[in-house]
N, C-alpha and C. Protein backbone atom coordinates (compact mmCIF):
# COMPACT_ATOMS: atom_id res chain seq x y z
N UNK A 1 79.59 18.73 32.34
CA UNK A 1 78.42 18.08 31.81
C UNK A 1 78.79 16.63 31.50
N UNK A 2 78.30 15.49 32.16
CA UNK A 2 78.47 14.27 31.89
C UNK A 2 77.18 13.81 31.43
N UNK A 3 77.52 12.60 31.31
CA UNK A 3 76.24 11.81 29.95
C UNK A 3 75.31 11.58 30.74
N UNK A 4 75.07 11.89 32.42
CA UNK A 4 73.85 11.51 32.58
C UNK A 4 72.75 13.23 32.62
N UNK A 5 73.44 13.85 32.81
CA UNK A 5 72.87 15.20 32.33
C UNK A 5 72.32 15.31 30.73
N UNK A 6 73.14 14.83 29.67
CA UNK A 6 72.30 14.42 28.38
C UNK A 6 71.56 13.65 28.60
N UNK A 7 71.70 12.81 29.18
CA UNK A 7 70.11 11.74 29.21
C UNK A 7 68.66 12.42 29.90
N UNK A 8 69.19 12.75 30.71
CA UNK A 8 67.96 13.10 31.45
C UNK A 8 67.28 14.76 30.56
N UNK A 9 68.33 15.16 30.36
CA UNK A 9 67.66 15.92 29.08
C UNK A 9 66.77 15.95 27.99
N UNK A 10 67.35 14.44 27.13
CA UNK A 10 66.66 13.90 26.30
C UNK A 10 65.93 13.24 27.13
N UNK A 11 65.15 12.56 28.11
CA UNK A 11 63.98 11.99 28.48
C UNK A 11 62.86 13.64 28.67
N UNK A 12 63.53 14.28 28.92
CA UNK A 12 62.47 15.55 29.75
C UNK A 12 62.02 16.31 28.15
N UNK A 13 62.67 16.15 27.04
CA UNK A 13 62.71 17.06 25.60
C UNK A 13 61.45 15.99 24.64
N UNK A 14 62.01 14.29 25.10
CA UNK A 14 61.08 13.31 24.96
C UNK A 14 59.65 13.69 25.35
N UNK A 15 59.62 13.44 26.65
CA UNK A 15 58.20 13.90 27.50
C UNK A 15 57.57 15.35 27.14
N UNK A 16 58.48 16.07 26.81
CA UNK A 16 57.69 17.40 26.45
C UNK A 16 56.82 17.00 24.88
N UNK A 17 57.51 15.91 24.01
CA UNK A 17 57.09 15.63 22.48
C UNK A 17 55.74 15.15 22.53
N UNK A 18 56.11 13.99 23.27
CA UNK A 18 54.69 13.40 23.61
C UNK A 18 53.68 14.03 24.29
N UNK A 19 53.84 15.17 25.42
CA UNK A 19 52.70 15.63 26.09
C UNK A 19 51.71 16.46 25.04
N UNK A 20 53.08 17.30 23.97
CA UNK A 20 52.64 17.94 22.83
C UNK A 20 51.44 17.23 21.79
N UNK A 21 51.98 15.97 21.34
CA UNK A 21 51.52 14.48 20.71
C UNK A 21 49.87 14.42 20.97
N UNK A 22 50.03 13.81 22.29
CA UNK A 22 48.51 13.74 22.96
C UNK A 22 48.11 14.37 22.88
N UNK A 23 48.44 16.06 23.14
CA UNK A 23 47.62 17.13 22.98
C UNK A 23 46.81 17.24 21.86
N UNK A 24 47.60 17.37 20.63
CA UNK A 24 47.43 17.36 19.18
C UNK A 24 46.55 16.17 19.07
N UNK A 25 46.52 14.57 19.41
CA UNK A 25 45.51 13.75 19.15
C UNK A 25 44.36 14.28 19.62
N UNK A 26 44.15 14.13 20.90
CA UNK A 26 43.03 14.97 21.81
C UNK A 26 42.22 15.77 20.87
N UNK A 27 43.29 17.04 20.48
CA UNK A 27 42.04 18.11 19.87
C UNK A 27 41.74 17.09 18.19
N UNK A 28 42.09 16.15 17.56
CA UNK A 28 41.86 15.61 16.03
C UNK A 28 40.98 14.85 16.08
N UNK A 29 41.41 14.23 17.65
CA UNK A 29 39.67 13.10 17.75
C UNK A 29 38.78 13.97 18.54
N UNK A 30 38.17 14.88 19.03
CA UNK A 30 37.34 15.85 19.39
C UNK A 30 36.84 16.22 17.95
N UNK A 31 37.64 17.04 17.24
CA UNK A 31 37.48 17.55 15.86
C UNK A 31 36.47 16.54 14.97
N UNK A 32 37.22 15.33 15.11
CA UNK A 32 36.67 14.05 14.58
C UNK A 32 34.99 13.67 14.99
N UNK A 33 34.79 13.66 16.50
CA UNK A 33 33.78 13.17 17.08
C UNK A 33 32.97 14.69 16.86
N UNK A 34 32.90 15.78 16.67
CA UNK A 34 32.00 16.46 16.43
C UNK A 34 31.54 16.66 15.14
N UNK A 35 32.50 16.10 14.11
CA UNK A 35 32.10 16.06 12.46
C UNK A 35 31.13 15.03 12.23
N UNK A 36 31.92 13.65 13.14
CA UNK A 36 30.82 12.64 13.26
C UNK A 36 29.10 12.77 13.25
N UNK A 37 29.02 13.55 14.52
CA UNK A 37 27.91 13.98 15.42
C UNK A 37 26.84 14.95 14.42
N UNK A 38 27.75 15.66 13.76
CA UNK A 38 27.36 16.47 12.93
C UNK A 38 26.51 15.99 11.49
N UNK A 39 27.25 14.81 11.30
CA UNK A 39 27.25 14.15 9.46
C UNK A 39 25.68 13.22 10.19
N UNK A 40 26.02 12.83 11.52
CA UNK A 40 24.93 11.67 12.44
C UNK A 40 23.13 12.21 12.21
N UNK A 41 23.51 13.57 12.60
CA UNK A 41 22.22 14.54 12.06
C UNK A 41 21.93 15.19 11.03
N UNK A 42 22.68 14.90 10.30
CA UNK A 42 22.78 15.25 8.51
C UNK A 42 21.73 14.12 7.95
N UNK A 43 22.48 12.84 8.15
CA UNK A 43 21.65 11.33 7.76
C UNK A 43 20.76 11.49 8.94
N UNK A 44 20.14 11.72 9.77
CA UNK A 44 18.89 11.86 10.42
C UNK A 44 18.02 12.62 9.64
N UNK A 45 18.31 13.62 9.78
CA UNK A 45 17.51 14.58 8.33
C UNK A 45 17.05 13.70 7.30
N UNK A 46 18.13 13.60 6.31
CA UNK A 46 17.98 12.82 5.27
C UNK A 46 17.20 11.78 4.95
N UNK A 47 17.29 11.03 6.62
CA UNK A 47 16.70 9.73 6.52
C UNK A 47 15.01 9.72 6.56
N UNK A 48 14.79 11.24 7.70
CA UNK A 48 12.93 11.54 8.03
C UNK A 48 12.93 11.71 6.01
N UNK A 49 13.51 12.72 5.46
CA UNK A 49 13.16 13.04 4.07
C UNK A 49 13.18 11.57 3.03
N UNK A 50 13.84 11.09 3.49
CA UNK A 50 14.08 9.69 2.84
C UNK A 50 12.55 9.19 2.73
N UNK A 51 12.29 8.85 4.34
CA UNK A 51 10.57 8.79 4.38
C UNK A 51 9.54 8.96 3.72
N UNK A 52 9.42 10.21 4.00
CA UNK A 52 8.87 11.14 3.52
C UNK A 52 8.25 10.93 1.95
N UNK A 53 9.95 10.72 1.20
CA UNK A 53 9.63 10.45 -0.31
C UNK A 53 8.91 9.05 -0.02
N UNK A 54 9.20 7.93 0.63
CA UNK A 54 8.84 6.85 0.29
C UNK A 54 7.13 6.80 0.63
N UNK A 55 6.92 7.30 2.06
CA UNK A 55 5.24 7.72 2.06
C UNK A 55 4.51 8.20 0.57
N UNK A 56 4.91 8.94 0.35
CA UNK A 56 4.41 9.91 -0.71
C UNK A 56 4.45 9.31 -1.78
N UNK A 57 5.77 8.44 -2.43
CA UNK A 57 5.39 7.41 -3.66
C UNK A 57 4.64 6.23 -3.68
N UNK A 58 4.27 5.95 -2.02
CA UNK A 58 3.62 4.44 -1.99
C UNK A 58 1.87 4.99 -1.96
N UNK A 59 1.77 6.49 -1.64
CA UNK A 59 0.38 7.30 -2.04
C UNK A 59 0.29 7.31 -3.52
N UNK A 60 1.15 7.55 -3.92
CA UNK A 60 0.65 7.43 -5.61
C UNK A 60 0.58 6.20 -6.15
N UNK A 61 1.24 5.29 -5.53
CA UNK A 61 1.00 4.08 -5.98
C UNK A 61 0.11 3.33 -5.60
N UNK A 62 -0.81 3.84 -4.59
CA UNK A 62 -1.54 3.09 -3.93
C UNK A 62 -3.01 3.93 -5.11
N UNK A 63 -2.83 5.20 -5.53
CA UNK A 63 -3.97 6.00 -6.24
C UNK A 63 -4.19 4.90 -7.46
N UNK A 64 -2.87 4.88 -7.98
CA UNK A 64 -3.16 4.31 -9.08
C UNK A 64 -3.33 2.63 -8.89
N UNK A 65 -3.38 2.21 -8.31
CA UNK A 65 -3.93 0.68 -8.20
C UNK A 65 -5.34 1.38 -8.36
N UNK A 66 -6.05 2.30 -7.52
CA UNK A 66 -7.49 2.34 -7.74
C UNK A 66 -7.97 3.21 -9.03
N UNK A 67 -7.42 3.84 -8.95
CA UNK A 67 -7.30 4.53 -10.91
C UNK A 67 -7.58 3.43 -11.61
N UNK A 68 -6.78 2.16 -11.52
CA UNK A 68 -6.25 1.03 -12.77
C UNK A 68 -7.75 0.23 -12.50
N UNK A 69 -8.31 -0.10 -11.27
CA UNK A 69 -9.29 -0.65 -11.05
C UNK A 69 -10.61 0.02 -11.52
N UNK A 70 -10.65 0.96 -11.34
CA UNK A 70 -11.95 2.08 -11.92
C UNK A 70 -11.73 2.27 -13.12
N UNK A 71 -10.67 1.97 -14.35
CA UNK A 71 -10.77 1.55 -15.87
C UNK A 71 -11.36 0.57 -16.23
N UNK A 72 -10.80 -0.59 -15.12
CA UNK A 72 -10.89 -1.69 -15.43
C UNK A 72 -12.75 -1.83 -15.60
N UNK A 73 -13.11 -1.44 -14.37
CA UNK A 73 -14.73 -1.42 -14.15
C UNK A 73 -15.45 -0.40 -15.06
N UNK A 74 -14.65 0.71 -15.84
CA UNK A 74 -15.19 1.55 -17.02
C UNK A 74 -15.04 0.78 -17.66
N UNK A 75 -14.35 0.26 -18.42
CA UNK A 75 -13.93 -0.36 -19.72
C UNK A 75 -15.26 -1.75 -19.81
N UNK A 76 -14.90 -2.90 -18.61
CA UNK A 76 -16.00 -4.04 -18.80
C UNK A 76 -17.41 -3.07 -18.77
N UNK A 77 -17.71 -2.07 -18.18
CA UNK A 77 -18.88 -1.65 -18.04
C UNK A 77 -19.44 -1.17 -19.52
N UNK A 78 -18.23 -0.59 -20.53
CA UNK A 78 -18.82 -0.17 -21.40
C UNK A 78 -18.74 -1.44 -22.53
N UNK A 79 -18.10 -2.22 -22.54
CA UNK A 79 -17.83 -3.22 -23.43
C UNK A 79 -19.39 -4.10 -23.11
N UNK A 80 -19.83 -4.42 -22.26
CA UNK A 80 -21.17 -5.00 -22.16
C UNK A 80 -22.35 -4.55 -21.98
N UNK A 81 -22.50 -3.15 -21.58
CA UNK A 81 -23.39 -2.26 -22.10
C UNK A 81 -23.69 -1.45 -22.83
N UNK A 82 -22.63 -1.57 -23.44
CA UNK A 82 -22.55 -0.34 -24.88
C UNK A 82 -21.79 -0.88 -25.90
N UNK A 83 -20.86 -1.61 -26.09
CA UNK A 83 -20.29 -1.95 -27.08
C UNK A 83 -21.14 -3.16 -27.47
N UNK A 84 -21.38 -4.79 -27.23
CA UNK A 84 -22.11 -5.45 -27.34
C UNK A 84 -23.24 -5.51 -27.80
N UNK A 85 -24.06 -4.78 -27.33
CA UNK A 85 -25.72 -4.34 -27.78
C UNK A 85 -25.38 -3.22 -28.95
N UNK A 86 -24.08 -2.76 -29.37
CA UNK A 86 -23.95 -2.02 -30.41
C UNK A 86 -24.23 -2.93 -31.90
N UNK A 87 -23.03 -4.10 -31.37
CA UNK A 87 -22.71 -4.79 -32.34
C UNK A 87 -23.66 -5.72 -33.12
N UNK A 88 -24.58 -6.11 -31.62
CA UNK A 88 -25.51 -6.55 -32.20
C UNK A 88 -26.34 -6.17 -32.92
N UNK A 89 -26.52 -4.74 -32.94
CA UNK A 89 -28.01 -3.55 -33.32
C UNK A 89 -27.05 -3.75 -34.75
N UNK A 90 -25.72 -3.44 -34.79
CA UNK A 90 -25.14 -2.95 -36.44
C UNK A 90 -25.18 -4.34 -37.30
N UNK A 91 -24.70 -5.79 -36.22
CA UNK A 91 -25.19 -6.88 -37.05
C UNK A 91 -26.85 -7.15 -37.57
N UNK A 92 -27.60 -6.71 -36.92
CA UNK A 92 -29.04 -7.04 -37.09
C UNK A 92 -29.74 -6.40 -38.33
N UNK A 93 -28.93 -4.89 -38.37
CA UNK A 93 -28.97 -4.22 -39.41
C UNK A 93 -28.81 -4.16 -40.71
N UNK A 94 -27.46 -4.92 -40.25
CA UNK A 94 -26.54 -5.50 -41.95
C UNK A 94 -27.05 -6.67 -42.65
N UNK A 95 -27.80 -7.28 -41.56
CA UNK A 95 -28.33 -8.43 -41.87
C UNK A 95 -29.99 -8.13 -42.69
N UNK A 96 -30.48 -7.34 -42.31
CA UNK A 96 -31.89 -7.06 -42.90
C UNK A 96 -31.70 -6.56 -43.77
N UNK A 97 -30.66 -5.80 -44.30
CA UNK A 97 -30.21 -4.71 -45.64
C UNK A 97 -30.10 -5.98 -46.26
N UNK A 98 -29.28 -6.44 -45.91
CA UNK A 98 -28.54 -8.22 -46.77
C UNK A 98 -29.55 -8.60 -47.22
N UNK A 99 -30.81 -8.95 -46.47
CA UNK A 99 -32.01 -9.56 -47.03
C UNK A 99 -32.88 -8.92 -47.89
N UNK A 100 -33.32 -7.41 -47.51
CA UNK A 100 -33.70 -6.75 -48.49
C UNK A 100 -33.57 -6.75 -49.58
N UNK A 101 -31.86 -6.32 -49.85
CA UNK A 101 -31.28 -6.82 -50.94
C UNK A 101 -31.35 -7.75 -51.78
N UNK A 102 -31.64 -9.06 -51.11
CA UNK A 102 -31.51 -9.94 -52.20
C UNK A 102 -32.98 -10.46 -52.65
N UNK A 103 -33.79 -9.62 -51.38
CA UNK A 103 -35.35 -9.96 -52.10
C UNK A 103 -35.61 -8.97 -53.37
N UNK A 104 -35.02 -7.73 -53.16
CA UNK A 104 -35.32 -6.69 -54.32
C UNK A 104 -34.45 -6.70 -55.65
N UNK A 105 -33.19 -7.79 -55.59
CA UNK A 105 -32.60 -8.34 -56.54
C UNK A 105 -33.40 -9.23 -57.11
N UNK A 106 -34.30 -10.14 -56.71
CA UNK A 106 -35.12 -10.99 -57.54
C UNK A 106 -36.56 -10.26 -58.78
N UNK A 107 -36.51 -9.23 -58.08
CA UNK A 107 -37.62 -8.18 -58.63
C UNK A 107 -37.34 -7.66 -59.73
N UNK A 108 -35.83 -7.17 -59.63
CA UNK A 108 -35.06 -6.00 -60.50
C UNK A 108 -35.35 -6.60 -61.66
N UNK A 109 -34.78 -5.77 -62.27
CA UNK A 109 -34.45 -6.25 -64.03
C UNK A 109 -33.34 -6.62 -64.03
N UNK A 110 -33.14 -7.46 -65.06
CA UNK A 110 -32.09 -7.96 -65.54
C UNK A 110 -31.20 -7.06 -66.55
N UNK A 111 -30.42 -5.97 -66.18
CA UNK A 111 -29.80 -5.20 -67.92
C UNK A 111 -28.60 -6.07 -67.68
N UNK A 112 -28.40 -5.33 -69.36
CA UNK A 112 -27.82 -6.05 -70.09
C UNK A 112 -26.67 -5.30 -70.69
């Protein structure tokens, strides 16, 4: 056995490491690219549901802009047809008692 019989040994024990090597990469990036592929349609999912929520909160937000608008048009509606002509009827009122008053104070008696 001379040293070129060890060499060529160790190149062929070499080549067997590496064919092993590649092998082993091969199946980690396969492994890899189907977890990928996998997680790819996970966030696809996620993303229609993602949607989904955002449709659905820009519906409620879109309700309540018209909710907020149909207060708005209750509220002025009752403040100038009902509150206003209230105030006036309870001022008009207070005001004739007021006068009453002070005509039937001139009448009264004076005690003592």
């Amino acid at each position: 056995m001379d040293i070129g019989w060890f060499r060529d040994l160790i190149i062929i024990i070499t080549g067997v490491i590496e064919i092993i090597i590649l092998i082993l990469l091969g199946i980690i990036a396969w492994s890899i690219k189907k977890r990928i592929q996998e997680l790819s349609l996970s966030l696809k999912k996620v993303s229609i549901s993602a949607q989904t929520v955002i449709d659905s909160a820009q519906g409620v937000v879109d309700s309540l802009k018209v909710t907020a608008g149909n207060f708005a048009s209750v509220s002025t509606f009752a403040r100038t047809e009902i509150a206003e002509p209230l105030v006036k009827t309870a001022a008009t009122v207070q005001g004739i008692s007021a006068g009453l008053n002070t005509i039937l104070g001139f009448f009264q008696r004076k005690r003592r």
